[in-house]
C-alpha atoms as a PDB file:
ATOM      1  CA  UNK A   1     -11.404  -6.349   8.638  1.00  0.00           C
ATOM      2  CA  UNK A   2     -10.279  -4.292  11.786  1.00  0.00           C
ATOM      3  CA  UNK A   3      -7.154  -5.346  11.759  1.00  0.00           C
ATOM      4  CA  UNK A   4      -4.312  -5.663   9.405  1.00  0.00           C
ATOM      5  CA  UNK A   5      -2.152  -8.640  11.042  1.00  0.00           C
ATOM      6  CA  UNK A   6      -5.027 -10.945   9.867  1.00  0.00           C
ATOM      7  CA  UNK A   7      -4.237 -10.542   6.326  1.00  0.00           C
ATOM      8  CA  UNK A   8      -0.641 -12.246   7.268  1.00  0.00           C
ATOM      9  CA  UNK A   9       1.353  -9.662   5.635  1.00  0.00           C
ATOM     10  CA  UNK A  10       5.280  -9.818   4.435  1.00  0.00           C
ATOM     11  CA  UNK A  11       7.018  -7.269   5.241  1.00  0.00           C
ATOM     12  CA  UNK A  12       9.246  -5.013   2.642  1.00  0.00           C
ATOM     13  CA  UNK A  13      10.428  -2.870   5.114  1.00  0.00           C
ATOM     14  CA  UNK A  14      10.719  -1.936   8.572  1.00  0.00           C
ATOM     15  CA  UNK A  15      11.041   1.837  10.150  1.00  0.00           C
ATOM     16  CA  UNK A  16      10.665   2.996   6.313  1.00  0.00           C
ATOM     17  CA  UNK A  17       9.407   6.776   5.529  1.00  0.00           C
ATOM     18  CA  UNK A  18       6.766   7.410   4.012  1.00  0.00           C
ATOM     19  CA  UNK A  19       9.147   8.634   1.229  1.00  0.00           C
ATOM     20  CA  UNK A  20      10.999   5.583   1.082  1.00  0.00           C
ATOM     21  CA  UNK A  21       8.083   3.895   1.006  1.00  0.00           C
ATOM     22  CA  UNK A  22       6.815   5.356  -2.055  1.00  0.00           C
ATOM     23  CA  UNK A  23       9.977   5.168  -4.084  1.00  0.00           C
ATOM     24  CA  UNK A  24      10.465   1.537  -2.818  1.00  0.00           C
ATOM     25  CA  UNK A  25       6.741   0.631  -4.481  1.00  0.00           C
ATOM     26  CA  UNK A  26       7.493   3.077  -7.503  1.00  0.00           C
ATOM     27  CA  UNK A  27      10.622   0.851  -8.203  1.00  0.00           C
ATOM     28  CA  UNK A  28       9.478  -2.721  -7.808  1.00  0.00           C
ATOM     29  CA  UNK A  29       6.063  -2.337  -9.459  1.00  0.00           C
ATOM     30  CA  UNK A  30       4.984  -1.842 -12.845  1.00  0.00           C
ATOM     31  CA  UNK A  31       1.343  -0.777 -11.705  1.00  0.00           C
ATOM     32  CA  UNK A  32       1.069   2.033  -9.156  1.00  0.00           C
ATOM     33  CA  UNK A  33      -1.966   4.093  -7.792  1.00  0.00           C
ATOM     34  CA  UNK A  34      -1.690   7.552  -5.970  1.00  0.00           C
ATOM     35  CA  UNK A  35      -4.283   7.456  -2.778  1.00  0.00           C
ATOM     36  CA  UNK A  36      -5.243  10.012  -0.563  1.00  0.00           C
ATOM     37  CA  UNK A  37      -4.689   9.592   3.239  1.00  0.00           C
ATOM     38  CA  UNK A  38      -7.802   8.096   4.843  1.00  0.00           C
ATOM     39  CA  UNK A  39      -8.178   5.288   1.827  1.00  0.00           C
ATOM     40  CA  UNK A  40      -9.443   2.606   2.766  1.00  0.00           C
ATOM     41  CA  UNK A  41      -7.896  -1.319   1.766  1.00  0.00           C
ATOM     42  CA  UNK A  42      -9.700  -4.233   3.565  1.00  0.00           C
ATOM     43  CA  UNK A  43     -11.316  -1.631   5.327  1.00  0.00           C
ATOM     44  CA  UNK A  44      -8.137  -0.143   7.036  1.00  0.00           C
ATOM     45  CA  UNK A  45      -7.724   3.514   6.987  1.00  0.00           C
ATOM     46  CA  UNK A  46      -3.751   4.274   5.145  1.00  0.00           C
ATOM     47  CA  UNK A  47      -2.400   7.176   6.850  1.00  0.00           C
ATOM     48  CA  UNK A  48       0.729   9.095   5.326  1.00  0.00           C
ATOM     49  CA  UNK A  49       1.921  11.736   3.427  1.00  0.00           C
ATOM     50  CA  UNK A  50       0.902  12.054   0.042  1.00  0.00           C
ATOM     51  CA  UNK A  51       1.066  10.758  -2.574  1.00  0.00           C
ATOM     52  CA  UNK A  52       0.644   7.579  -0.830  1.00  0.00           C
ATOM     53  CA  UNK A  53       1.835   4.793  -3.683  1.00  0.00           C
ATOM     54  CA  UNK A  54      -0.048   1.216  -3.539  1.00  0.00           C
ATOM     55  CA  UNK A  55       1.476  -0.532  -6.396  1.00  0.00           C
ATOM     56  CA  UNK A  56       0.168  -4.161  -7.476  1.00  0.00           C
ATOM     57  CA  UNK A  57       2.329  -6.833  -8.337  1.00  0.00           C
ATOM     58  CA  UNK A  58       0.876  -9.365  -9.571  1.00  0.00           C
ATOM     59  CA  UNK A  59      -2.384 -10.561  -7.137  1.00  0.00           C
ATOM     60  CA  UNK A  60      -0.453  -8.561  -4.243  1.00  0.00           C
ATOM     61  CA  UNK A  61      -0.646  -5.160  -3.216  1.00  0.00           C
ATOM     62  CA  UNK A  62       2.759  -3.591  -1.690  1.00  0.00           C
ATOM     63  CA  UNK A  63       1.446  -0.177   0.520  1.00  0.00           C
ATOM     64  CA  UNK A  64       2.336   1.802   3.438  1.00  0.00           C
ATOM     65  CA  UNK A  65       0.704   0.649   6.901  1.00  0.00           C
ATOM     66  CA  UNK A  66       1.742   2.346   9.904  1.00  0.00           C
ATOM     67  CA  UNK A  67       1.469   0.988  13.596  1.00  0.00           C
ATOM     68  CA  UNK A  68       0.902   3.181  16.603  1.00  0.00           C
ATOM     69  CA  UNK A  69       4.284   3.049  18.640  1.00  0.00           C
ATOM     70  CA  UNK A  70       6.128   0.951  15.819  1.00  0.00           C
ATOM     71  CA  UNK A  71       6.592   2.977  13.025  1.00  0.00           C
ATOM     72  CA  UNK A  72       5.820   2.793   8.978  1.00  0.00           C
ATOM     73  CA  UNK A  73       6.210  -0.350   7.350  1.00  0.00           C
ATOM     74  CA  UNK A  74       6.120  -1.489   3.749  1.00  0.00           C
ATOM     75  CA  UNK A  75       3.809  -4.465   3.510  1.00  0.00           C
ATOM     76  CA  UNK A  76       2.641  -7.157   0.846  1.00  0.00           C
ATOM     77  CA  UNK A  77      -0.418  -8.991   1.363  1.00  0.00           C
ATOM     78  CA  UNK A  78      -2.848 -10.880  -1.218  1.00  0.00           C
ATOM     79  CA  UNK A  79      -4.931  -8.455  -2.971  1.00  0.00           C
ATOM     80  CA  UNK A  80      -8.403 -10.156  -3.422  1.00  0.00           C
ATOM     81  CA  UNK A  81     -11.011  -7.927  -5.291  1.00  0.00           C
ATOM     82  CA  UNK A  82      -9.223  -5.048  -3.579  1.00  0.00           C
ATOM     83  CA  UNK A  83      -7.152  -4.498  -6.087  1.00  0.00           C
ATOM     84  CA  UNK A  84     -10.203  -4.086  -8.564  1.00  0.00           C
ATOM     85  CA  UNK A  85     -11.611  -1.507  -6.087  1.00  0.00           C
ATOM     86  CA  UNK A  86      -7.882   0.408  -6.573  1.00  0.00           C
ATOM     87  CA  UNK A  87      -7.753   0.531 -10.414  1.00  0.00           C
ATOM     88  CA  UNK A  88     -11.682   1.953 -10.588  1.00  0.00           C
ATOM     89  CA  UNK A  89     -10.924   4.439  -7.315  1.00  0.00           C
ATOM     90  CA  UNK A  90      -7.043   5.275  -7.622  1.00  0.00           C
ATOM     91  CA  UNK A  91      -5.033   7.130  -9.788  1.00  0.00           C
ATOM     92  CA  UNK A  92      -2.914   5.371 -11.942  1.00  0.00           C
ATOM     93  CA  UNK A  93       0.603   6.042 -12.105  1.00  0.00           C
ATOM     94  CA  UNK A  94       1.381   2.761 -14.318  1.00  0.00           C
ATOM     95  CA  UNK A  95       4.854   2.750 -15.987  1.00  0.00           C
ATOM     96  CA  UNK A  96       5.036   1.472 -19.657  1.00  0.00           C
END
């Protein structure tokens, strides 16, 4: 997957940090992983500041994507066997 319109995403937020960002995924899921920048989901590079938070709520994952010329933008989109890939590769920041 080149490109990460195709996964039909909803968007969280619009023009977000990449602080808000991570606070916004920190508050609104239960499970969150710390990434580097350069991780790969659906084969899409996240760029950002670290830590980057991908939290996963329910069979969604909420991250970071940012769009040449647009900005940062807090996304949801289905998680498929990615989020498998996230709890054996990320680290887990879960909340109890």
């Amino acid at each position: 997957m080149a490109c990460i319109d195709e996964l039909s995403p909803e968007v969280l937020l619009r023009g977000a940090s990449f602080a808000e960002s991570r606070a916004a995924v920190e508050k609104r899921c239960h499970e969150v992983y710390y990434v580097d920048p350069g991780y790969a989901i659906f084969d899409t590079h996240i760029i950002g500041v670290p830590p980057i938070a991908v939290g996963v709520e329910d069979t969604f994952l909420l991250l970071p994507y940012t769009k040449p010329c647009y900005g940062t933008y807090l996304i949801r989109v289905a998680g498929g066997e990615e989020i498998e890939r996230l709890r054996r590769k990320g680290r887990s920041g879960r909340r109890p």
